[in-house]
N, C-alpha and C. Protein backbone atom coordinates (compact mmCIF):
# COMPACT_ATOMS: atom_id res chain seq x y z
N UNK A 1 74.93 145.81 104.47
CA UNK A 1 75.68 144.69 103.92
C UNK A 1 76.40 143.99 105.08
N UNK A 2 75.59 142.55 105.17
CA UNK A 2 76.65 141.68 106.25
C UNK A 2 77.87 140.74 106.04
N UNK A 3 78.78 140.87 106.49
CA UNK A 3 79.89 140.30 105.91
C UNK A 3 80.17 138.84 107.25
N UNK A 4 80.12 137.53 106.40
CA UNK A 4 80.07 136.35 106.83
C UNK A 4 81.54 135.89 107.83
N UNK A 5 81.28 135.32 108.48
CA UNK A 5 82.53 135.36 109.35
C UNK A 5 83.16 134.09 109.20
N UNK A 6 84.52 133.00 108.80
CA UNK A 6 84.57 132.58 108.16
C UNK A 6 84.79 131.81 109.58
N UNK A 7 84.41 130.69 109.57
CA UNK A 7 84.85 129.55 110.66
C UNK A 7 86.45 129.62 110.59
N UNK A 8 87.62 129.16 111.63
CA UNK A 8 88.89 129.14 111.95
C UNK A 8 89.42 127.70 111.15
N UNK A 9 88.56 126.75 111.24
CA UNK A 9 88.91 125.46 110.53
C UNK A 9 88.71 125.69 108.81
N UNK A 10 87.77 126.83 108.96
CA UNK A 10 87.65 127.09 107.33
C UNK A 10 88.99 127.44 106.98
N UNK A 11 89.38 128.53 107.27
CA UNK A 11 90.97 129.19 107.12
C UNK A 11 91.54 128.25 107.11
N UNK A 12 92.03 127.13 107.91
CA UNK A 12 93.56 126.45 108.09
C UNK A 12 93.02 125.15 106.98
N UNK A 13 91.15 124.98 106.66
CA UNK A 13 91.49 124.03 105.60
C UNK A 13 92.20 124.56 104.13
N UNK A 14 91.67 125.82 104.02
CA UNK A 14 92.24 127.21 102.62
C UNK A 14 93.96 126.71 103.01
N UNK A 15 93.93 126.94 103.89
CA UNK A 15 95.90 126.91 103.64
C UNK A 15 96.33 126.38 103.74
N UNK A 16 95.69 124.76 103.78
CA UNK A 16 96.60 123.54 103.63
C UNK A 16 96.03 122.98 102.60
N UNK A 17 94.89 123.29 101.51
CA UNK A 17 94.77 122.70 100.33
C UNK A 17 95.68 123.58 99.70
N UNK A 18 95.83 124.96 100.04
CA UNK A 18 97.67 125.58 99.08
C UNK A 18 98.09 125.11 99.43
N UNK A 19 98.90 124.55 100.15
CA UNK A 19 100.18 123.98 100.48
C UNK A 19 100.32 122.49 99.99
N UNK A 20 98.87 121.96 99.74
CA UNK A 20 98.95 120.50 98.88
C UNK A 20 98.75 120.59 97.57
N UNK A 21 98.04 121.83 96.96
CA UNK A 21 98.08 122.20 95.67
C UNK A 21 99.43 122.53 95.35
N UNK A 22 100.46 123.31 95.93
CA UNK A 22 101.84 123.54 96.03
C UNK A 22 102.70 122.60 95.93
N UNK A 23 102.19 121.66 96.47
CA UNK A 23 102.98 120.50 96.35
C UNK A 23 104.09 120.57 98.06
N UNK A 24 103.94 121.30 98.84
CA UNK A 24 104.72 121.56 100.34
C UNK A 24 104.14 120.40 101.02
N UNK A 25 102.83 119.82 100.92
CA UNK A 25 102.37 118.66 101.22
C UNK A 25 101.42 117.68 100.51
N UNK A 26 101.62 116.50 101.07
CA UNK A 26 100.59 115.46 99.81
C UNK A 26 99.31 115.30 101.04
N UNK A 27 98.25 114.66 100.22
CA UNK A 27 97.42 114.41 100.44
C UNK A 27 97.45 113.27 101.60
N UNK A 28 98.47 112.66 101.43
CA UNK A 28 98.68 111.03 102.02
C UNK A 28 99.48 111.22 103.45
N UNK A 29 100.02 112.67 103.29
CA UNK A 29 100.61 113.14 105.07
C UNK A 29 99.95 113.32 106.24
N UNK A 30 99.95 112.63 106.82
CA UNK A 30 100.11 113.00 108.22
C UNK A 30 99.34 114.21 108.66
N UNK A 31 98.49 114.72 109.32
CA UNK A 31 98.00 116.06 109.97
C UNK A 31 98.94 116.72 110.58
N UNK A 32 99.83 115.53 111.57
CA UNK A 32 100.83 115.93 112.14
C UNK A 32 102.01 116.86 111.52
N UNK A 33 102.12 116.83 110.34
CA UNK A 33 103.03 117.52 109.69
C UNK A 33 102.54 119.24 109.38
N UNK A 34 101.05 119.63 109.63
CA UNK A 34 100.86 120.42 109.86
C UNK A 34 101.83 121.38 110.94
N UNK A 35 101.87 120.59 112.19
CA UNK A 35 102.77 121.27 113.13
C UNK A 35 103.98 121.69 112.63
N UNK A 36 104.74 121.80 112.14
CA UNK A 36 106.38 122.07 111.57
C UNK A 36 105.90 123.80 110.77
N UNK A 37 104.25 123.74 110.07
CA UNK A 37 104.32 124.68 109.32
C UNK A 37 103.25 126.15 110.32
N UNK A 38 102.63 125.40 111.51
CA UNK A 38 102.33 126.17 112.50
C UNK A 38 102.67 126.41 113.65
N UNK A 39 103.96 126.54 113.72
CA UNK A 39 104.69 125.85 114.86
C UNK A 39 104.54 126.64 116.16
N UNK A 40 104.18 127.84 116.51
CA UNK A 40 103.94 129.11 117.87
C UNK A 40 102.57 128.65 117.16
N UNK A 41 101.96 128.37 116.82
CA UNK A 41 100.57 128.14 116.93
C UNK A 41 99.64 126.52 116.73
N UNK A 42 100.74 125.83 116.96
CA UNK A 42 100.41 124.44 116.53
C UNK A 42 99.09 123.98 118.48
N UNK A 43 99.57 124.46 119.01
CA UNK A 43 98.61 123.52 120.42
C UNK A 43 97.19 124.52 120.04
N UNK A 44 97.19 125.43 119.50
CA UNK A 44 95.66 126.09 119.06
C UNK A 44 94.93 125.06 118.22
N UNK A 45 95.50 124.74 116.83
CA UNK A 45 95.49 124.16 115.76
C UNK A 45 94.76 122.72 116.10
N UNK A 46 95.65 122.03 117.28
CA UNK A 46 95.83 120.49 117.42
C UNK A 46 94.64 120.22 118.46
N UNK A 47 94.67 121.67 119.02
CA UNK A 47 93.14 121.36 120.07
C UNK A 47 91.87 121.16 119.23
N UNK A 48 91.55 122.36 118.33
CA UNK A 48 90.46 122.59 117.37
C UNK A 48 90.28 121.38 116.29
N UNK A 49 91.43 120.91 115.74
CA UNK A 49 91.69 119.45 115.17
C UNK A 49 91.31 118.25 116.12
N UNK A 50 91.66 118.31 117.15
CA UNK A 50 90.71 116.98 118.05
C UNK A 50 89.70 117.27 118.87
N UNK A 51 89.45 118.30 118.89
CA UNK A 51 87.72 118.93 119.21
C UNK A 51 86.56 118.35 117.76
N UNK A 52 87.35 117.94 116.60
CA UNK A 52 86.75 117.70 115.43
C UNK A 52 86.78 116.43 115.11
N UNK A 53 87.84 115.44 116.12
CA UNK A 53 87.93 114.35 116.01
C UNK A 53 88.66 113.71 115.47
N UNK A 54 89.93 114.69 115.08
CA UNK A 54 90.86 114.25 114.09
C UNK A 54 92.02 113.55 115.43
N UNK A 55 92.57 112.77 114.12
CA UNK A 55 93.72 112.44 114.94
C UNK A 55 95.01 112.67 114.65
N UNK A 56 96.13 112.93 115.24
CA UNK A 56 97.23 113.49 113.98
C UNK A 56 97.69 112.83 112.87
N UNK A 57 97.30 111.41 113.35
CA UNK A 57 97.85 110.26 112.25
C UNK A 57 97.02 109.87 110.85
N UNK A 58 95.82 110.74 111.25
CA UNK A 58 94.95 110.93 109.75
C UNK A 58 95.51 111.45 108.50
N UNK A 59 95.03 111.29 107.89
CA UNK A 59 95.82 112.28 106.68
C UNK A 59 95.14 113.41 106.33
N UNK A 60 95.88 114.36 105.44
CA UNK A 60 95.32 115.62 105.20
C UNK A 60 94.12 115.32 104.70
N UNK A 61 94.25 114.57 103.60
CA UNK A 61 92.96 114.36 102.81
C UNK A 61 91.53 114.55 103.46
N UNK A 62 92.02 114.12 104.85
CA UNK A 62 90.46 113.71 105.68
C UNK A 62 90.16 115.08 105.81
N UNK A 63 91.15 116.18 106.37
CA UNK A 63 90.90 117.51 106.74
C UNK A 63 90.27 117.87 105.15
N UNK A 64 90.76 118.08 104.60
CA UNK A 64 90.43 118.73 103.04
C UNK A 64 88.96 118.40 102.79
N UNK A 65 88.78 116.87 103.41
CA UNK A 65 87.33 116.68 102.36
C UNK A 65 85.96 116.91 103.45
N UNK A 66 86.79 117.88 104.50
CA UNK A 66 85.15 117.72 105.26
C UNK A 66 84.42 119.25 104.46
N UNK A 67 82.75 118.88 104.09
CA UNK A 67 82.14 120.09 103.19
C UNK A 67 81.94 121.18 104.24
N UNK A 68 81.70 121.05 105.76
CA UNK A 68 81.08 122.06 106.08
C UNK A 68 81.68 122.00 107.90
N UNK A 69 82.00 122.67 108.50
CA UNK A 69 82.59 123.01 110.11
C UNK A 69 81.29 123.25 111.07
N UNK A 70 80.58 122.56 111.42
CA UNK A 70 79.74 122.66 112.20
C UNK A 70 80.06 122.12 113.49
N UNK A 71 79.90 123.63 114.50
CA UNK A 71 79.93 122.73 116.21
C UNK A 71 78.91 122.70 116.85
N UNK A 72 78.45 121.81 117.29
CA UNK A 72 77.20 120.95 118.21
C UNK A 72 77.02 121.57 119.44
């Protein structure tokens, strides 16, 4: 039995659709506001986020709606 290894962007998209299902953030925020809630780990986060092309001034939404983490 092989057990699937979950991409890192998979994880931090899981815990910021809780935190917008929660209501801790909207859809319409900022990426940037991510940082406040990863804060000893936010320059990991913000690298892997613009390795993907994001920008901080995107909104979550954009993170939330990508289907699949593929690197080239």
């Amino acid at each position: 039995m092989s057990q699937q290894v979950l991409h890192p962007m998979v994880k931090l998209q899981r815990h910021v659709r809780s935190l917008v299902e929660s209501g801790v953030l909207k859809p319409t925020d900022g990426v940037w506001k991510i940082a406040f809630l990863y804060q000893d780990k936010w320059d990991f986060w913000k690298q892997e986020l613009e390795a993907f092309e994001f920008s901080m001034k995107d909104p979550v939404s954009e993170l939330l709606s990508v289907q699949q983490w593929d690197e080239d």
